[in-house]
C-alpha atoms as a PDB file:
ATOM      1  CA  UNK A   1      -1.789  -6.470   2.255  1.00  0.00           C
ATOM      2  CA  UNK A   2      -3.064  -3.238   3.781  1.00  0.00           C
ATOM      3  CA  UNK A   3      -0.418  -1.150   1.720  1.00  0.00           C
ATOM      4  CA  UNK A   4      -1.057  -2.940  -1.352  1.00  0.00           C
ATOM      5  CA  UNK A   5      -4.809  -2.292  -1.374  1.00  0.00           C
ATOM      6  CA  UNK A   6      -4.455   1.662  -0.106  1.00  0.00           C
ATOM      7  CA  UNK A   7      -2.035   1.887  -2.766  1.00  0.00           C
ATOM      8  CA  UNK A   8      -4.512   1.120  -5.299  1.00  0.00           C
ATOM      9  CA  UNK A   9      -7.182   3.000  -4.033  1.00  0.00           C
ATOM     10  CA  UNK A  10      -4.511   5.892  -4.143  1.00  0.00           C
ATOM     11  CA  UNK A  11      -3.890   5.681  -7.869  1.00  0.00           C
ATOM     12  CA  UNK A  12      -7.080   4.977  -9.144  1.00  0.00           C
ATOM     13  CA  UNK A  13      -7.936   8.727  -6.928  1.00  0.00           C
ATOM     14  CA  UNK A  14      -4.752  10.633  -7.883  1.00  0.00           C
ATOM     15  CA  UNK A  15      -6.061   9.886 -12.044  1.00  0.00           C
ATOM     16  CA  UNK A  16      -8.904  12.032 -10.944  1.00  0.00           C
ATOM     17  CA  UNK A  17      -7.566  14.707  -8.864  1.00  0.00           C
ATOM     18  CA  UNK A  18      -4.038  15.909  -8.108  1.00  0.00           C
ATOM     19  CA  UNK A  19      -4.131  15.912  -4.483  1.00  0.00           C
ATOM     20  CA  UNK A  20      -6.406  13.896  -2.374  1.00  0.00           C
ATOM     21  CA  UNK A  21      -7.013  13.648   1.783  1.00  0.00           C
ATOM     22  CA  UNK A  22      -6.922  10.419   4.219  1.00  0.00           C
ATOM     23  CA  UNK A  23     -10.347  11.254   4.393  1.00  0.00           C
ATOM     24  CA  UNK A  24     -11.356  10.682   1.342  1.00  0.00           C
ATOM     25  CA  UNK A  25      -9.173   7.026   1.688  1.00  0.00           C
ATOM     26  CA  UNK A  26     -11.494   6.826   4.428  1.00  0.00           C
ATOM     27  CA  UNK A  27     -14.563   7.063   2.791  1.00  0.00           C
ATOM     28  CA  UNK A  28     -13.709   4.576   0.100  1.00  0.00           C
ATOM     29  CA  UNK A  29     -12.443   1.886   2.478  1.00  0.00           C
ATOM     30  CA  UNK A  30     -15.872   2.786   4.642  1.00  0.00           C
ATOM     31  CA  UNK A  31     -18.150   1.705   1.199  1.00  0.00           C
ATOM     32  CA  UNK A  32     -15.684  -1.329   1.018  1.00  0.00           C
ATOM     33  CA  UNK A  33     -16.388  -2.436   4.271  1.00  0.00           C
ATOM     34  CA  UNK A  34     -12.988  -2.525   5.421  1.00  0.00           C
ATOM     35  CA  UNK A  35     -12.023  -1.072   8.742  1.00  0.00           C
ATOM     36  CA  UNK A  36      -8.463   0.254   8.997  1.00  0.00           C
ATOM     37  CA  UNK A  37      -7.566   1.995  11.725  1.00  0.00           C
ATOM     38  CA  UNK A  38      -5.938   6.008  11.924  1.00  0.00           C
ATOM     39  CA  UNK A  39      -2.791   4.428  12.663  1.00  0.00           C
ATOM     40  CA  UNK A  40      -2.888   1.597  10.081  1.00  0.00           C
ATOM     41  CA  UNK A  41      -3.589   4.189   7.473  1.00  0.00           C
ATOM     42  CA  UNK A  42      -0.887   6.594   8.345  1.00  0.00           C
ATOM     43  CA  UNK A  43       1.736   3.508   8.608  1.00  0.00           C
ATOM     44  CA  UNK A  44       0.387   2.213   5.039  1.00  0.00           C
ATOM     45  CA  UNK A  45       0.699   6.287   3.837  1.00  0.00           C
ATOM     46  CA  UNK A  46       4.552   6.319   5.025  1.00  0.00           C
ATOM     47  CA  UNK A  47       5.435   2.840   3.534  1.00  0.00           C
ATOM     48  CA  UNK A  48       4.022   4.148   0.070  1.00  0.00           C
ATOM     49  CA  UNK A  49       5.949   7.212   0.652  1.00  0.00           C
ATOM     50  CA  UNK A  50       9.504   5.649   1.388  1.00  0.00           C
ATOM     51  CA  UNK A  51       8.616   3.705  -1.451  1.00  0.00           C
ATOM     52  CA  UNK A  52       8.512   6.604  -3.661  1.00  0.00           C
ATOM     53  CA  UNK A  53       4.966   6.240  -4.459  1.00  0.00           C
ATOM     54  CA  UNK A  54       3.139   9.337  -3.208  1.00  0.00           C
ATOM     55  CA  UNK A  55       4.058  12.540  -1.073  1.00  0.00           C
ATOM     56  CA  UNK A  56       2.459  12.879   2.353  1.00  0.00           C
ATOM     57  CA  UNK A  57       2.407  15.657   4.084  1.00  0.00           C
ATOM     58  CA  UNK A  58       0.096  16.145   7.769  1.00  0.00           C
ATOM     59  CA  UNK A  59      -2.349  19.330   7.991  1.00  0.00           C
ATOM     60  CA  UNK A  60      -4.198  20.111  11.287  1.00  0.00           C
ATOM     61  CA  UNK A  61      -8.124  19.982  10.347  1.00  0.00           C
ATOM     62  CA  UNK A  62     -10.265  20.497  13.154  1.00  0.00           C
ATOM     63  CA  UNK A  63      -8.292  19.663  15.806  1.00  0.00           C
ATOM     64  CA  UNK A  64      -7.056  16.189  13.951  1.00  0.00           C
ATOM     65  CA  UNK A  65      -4.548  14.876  11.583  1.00  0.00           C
ATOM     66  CA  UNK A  66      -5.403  14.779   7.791  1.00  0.00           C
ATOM     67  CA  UNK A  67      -2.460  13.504   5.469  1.00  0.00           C
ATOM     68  CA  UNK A  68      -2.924  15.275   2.097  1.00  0.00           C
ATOM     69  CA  UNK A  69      -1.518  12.574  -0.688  1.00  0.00           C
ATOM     70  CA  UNK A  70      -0.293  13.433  -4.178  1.00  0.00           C
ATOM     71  CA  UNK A  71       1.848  12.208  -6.995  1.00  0.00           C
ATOM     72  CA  UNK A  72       5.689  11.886  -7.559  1.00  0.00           C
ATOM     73  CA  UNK A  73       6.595  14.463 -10.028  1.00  0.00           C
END
């Protein structure tokens, strides 16, 4: 259920910008009320990815992990 509703939230972002950060997943789920956790997010990012949805790749901000998401080409 997790993956289907991060999923969405990932394509309705990606029509407004080509790349997008787990943060700003974050923030959306955090107006939704929803808590997911860091490693319920990155599990639900690399299901969508072997799924061919989005690519994911990690960057070190601050110290931390931040996915950056964006479209299959």
């Amino acid at each position: 259920m997790i993956v289907t509703i991060i999923g969405n939230l990932i394509d309705m972002l990606l029509k407004r910008q080509e790349i997008i950060t787990s943060d700003d997943i974050k923030a959306l789920l955090k107006r939704l009320n929803m808590q997911v956790s860091d490693e319920e997010l990155a599990r639900a990012l690399i299901a969508l990815e072997i799924h061919k949805k989005v690519y994911v790749r990690r960057v070190k901000r601050e110290g931390r992990d931040v996915f950056q998401i964006s479209r299959r080409r």
